[in-house]
N, C-alpha and C. Protein backbone atom coordinates (compact mmCIF):
# COMPACT_ATOMS: atom_id res chain seq x y z
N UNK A 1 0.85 -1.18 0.00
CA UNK A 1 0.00 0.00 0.00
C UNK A 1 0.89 1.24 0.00
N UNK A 2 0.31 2.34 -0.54
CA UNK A 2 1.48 3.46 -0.92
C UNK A 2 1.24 4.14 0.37
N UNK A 3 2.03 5.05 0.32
CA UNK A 3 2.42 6.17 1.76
C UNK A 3 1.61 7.18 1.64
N UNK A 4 0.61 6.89 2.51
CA UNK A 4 -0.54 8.63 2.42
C UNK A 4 0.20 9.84 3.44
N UNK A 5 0.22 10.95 3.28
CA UNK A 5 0.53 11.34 3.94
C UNK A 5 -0.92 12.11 4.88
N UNK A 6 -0.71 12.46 6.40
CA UNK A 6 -2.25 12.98 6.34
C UNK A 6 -1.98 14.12 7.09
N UNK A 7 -3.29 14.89 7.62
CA UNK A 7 -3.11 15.85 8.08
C UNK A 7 -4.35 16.01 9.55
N UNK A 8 -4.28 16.99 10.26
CA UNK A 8 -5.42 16.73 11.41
C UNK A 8 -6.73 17.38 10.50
N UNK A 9 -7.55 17.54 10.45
CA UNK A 9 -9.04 17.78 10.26
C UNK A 9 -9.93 18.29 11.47
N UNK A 10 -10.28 19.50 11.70
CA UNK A 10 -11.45 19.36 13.03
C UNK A 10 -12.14 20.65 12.78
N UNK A 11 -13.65 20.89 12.88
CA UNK A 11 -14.37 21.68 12.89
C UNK A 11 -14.81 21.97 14.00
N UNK A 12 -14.35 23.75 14.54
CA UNK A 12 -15.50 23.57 15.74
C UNK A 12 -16.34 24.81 15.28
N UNK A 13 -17.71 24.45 16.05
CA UNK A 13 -18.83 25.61 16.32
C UNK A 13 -19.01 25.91 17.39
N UNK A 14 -20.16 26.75 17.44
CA UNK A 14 -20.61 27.66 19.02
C UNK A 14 -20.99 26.10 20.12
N UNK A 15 -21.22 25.35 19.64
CA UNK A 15 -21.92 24.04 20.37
C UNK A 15 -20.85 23.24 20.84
N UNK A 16 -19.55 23.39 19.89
CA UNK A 16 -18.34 22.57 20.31
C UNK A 16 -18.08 21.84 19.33
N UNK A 17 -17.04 20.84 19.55
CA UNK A 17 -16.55 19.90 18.57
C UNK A 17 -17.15 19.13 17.95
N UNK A 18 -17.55 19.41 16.00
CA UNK A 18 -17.94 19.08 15.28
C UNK A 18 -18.14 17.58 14.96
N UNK A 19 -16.12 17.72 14.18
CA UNK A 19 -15.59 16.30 14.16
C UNK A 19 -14.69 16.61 13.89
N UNK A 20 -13.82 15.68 13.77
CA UNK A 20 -11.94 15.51 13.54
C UNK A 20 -11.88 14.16 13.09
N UNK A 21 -10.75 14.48 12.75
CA UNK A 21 -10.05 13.21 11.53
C UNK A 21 -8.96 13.40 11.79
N UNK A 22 -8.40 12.40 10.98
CA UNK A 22 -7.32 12.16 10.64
C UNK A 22 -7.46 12.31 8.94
N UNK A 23 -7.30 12.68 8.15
CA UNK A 23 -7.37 13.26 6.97
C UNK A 23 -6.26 13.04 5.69
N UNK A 24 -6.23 12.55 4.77
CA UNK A 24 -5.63 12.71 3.49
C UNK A 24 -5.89 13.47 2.52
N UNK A 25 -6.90 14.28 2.61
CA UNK A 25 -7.29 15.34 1.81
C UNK A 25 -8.73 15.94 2.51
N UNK A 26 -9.18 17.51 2.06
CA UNK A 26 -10.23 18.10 2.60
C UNK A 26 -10.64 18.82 1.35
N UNK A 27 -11.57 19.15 0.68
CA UNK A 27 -12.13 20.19 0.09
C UNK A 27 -13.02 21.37 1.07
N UNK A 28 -12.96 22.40 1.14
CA UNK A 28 -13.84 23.71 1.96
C UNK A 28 -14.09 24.43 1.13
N UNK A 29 -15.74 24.19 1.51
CA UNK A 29 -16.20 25.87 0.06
C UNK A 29 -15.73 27.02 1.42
N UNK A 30 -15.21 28.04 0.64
CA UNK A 30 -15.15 29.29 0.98
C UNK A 30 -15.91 30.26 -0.18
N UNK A 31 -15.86 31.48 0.45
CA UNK A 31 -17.11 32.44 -0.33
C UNK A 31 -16.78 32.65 -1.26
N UNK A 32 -14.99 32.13 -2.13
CA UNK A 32 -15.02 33.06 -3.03
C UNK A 32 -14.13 31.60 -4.14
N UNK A 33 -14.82 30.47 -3.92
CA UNK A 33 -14.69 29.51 -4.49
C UNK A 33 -13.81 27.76 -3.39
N UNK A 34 -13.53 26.83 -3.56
CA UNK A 34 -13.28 26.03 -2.82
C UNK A 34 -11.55 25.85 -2.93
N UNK A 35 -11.49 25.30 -1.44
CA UNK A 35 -10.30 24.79 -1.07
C UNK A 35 -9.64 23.75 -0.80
N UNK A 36 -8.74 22.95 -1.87
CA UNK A 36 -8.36 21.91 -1.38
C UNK A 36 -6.99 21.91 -0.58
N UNK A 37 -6.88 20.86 0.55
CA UNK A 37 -6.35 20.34 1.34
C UNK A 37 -5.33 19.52 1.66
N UNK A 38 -3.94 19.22 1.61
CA UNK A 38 -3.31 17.99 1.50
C UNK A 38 -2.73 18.37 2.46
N UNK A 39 -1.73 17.26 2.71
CA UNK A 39 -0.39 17.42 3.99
C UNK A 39 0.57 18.34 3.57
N UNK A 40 1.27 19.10 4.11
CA UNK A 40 2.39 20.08 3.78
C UNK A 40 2.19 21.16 3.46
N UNK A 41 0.75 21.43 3.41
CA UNK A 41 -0.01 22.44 2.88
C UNK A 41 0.73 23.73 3.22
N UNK A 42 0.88 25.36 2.67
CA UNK A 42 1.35 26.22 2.98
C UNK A 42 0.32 26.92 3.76
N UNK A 43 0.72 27.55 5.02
CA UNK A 43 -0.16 28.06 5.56
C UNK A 43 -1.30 29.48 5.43
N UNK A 44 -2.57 28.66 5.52
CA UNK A 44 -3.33 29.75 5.29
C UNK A 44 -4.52 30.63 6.25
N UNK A 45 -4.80 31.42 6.31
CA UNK A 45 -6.58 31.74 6.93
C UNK A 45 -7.32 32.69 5.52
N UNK A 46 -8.67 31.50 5.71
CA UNK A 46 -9.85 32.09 4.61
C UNK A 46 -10.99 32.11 5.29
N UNK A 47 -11.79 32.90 4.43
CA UNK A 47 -13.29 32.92 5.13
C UNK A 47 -14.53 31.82 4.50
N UNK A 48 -14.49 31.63 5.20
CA UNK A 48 -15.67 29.69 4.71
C UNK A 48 -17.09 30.37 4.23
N UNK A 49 -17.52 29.77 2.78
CA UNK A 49 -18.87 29.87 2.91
C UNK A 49 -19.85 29.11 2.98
N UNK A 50 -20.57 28.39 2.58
CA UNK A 50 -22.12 27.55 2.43
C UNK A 50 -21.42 26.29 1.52
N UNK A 51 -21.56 25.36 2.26
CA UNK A 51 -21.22 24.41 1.29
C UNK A 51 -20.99 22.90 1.92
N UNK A 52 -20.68 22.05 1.13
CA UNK A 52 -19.84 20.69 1.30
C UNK A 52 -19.09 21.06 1.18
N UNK A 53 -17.94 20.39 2.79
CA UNK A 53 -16.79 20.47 3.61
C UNK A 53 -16.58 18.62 2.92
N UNK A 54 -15.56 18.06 2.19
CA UNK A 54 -15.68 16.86 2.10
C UNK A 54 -13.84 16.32 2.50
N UNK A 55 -14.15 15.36 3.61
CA UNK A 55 -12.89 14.57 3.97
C UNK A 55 -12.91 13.43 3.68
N UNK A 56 -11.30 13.35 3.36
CA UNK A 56 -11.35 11.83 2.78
C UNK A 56 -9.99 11.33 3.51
N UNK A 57 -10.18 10.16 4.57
CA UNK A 57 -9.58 9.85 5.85
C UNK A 57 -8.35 8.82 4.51
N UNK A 58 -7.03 8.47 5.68
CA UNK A 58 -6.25 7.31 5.07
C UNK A 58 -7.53 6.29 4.95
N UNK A 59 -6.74 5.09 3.71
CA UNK A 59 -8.16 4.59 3.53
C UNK A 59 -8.54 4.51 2.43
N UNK A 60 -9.56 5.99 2.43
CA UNK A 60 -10.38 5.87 1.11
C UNK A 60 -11.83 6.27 1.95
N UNK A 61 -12.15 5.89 3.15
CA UNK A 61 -13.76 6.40 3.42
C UNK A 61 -13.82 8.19 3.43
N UNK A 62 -14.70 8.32 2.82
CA UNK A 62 -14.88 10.24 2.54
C UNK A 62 -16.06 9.88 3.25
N UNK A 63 -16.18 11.28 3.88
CA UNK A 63 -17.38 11.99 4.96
C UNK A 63 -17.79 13.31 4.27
N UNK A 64 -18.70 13.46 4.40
CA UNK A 64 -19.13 15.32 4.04
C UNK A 64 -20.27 15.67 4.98
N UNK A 65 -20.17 17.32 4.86
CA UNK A 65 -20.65 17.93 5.90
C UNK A 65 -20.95 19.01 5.51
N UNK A 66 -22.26 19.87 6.02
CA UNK A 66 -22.64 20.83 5.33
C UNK A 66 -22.08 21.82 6.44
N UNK A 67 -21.44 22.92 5.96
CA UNK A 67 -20.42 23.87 6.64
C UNK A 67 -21.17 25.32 6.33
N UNK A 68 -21.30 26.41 7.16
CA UNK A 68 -21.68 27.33 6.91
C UNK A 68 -20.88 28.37 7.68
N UNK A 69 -20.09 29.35 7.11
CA UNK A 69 -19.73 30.75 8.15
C UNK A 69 -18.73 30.02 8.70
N UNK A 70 -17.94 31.16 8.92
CA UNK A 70 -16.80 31.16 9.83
C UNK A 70 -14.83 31.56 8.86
N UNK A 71 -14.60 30.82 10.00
CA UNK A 71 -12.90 31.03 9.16
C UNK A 71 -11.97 29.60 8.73
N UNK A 72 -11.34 29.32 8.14
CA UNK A 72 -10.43 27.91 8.17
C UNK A 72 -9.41 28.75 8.06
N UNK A 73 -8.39 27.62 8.86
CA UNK A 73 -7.03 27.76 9.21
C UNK A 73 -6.15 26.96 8.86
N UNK A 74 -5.11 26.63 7.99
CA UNK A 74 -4.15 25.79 7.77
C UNK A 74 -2.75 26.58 8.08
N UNK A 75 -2.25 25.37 9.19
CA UNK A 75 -0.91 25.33 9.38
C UNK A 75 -0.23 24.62 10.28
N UNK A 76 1.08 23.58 10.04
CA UNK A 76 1.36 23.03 11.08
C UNK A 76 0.63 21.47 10.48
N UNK A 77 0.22 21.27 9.60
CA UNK A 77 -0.59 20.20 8.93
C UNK A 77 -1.71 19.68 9.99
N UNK A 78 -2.59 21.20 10.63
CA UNK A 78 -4.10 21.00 10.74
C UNK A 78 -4.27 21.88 10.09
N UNK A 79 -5.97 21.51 9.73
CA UNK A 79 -6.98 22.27 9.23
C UNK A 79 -7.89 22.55 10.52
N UNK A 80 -8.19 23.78 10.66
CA UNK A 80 -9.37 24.11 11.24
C UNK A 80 -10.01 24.81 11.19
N UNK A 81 -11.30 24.87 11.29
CA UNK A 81 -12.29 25.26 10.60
C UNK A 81 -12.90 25.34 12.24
N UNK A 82 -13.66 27.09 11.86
CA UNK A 82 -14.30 27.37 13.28
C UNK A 82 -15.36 28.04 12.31
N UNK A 83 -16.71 27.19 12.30
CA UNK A 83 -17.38 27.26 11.50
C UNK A 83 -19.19 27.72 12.42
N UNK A 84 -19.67 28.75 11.58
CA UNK A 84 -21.08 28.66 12.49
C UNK A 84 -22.09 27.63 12.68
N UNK A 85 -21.88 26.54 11.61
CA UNK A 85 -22.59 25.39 11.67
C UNK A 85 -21.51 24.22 11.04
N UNK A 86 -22.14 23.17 11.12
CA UNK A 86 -21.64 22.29 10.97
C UNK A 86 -22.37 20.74 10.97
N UNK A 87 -22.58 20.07 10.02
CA UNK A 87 -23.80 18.94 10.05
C UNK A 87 -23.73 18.05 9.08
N UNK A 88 -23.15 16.69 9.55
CA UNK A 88 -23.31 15.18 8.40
C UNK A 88 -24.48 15.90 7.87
N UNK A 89 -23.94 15.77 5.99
CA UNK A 89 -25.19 15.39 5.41
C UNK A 89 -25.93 14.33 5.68
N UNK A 90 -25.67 13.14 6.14
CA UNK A 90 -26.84 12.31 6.39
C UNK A 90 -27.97 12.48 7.29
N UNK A 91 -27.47 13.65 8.37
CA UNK A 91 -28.78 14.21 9.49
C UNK A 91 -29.02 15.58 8.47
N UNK A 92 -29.19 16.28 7.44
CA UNK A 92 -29.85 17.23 7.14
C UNK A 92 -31.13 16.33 6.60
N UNK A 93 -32.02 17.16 6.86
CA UNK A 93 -33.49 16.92 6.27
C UNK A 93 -34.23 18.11 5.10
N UNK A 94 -34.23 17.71 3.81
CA UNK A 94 -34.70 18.04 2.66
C UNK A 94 -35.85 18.69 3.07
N UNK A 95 -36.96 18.64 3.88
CA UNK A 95 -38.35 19.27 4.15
C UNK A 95 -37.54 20.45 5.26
N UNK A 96 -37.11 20.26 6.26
CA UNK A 96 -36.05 21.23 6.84
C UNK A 96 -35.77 22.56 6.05
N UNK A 97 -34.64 21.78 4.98
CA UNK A 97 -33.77 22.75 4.13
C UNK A 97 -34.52 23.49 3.33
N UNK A 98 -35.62 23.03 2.70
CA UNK A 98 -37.10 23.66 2.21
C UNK A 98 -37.48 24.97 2.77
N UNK A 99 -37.73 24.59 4.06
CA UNK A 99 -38.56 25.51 4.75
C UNK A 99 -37.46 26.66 4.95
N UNK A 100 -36.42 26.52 5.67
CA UNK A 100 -35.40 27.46 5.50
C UNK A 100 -35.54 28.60 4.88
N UNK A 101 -35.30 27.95 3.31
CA UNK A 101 -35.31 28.58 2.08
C UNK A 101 -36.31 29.81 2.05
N UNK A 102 -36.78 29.21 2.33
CA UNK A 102 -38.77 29.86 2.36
C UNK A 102 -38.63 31.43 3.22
N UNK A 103 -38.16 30.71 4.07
CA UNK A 103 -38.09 32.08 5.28
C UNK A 103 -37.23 32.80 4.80
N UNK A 104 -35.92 32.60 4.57
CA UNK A 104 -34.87 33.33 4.05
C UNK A 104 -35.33 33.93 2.76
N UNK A 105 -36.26 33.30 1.67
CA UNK A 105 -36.64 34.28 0.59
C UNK A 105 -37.63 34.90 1.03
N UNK A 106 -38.34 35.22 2.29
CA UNK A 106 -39.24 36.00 2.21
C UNK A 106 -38.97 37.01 3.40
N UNK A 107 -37.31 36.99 3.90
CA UNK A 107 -37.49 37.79 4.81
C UNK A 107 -37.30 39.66 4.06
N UNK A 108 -37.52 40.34 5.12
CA UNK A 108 -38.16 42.33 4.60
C UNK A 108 -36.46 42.15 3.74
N UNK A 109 -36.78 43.03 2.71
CA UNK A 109 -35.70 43.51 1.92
C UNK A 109 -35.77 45.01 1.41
N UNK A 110 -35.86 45.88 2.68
CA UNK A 110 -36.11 47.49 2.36
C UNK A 110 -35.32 48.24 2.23
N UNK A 111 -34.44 47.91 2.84
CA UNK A 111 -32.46 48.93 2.82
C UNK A 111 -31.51 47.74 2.48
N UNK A 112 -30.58 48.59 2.38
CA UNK A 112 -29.51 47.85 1.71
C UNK A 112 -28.64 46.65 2.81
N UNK A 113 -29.26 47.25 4.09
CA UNK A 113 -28.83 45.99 4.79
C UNK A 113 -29.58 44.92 5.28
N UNK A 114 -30.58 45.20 5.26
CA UNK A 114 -31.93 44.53 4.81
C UNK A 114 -31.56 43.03 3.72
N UNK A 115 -31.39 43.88 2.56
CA UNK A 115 -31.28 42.95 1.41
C UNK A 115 -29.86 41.90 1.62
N UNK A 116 -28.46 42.67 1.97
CA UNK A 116 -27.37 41.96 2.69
C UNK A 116 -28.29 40.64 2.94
N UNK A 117 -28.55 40.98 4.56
CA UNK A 117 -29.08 39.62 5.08
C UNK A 117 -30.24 38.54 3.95
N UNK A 118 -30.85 39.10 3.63
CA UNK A 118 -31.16 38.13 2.53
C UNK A 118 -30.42 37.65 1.82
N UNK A 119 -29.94 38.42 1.01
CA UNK A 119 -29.21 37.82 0.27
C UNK A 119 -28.41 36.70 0.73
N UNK A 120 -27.29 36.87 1.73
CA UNK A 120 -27.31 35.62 2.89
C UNK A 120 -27.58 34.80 3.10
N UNK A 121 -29.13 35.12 4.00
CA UNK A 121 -29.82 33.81 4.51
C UNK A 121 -29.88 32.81 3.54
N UNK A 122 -30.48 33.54 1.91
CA UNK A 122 -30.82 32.29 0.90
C UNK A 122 -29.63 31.81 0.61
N UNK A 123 -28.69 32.37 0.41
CA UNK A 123 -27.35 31.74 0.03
C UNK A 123 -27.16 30.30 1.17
N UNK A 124 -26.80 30.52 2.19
CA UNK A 124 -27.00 29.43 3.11
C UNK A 124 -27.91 28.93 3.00
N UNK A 125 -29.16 29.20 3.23
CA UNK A 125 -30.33 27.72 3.25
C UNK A 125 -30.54 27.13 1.64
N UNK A 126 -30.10 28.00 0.44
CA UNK A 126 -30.05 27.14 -0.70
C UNK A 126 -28.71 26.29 -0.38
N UNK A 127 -27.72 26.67 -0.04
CA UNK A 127 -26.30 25.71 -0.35
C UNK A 127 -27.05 24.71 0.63
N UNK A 128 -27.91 24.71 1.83
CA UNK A 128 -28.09 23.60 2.75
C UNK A 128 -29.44 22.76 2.15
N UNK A 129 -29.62 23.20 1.40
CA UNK A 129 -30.66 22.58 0.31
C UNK A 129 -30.11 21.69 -0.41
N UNK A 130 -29.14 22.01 -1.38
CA UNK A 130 -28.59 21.37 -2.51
C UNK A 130 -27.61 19.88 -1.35
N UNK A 131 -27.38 20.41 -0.05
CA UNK A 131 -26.65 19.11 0.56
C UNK A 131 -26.89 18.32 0.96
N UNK A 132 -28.85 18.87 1.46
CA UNK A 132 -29.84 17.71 1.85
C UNK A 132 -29.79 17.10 0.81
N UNK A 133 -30.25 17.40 -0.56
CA UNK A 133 -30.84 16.77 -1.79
C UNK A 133 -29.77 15.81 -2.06
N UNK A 134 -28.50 16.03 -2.04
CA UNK A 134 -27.07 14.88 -2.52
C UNK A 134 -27.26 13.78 -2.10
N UNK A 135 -27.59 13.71 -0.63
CA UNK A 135 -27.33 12.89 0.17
C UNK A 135 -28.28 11.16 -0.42
């Protein structure tokens, strides 16, 4: 078997520790397109957006996770990710992520910061839409 090299993996939120790994690779959406992950990585901090967080442990088993907000950190060969949410796609629920949506497209959009937060909210509850639906 060939030599993986790996790296630590761990997400935390306001609730606490997400999950952690042990890791051979990570993809992270951030807001301004995604990030991949390996060992030796040069060190970084970005700002995370709405998306599948996907790890793939020595091995070969991959996990994904719907990630929303916050910052990731690489250096020192961890990743961490201090994220406002954090959730196996296999516990999101499609009627959930629905309703979300719903609220977030119908919240007031009268000033410009108004619309901000919309704009927002749907951004997150659609990306947490599209991660229920994968699953």
């Amino acid at each position: 078997m060939a030599y993986e090299k790996i790296f630590t993996c761990e997400v935390l939120t306001p609730a606490g520790k997400a999950m952690s790994a042990e890791a051979v690779s990570a993809i992270v959406p951030l807001v301004d397109g995604l990030l991949g992950v390996l060992a030796d990585r040069a060190p970084l901090i970005a700002e995370v957006g709405a998306g599948l967080l996907a790890v793939e442990e020595k091995g070969g088993a991959r996990h994904e996770y719907f990630v929303a907000g916050g910052f990731a950190n690489v250096r020192d060969n961890t990743l961490s990710i201090l994220a406002e949410e954090c959730e196996p796609i296999e516990k999101l629920d499609p009627g959930e992520a629905d309703r979300l949506l719903q609220e977030a497209q119908s919240l007031p959009a009268e000033n410009d910061a108004e619309k901000h937060r919309r704009r927002q909210a749907t951004a997150v509850a659609s990306a947490r839409l599209n991660a229920a639906n994968k699953k």
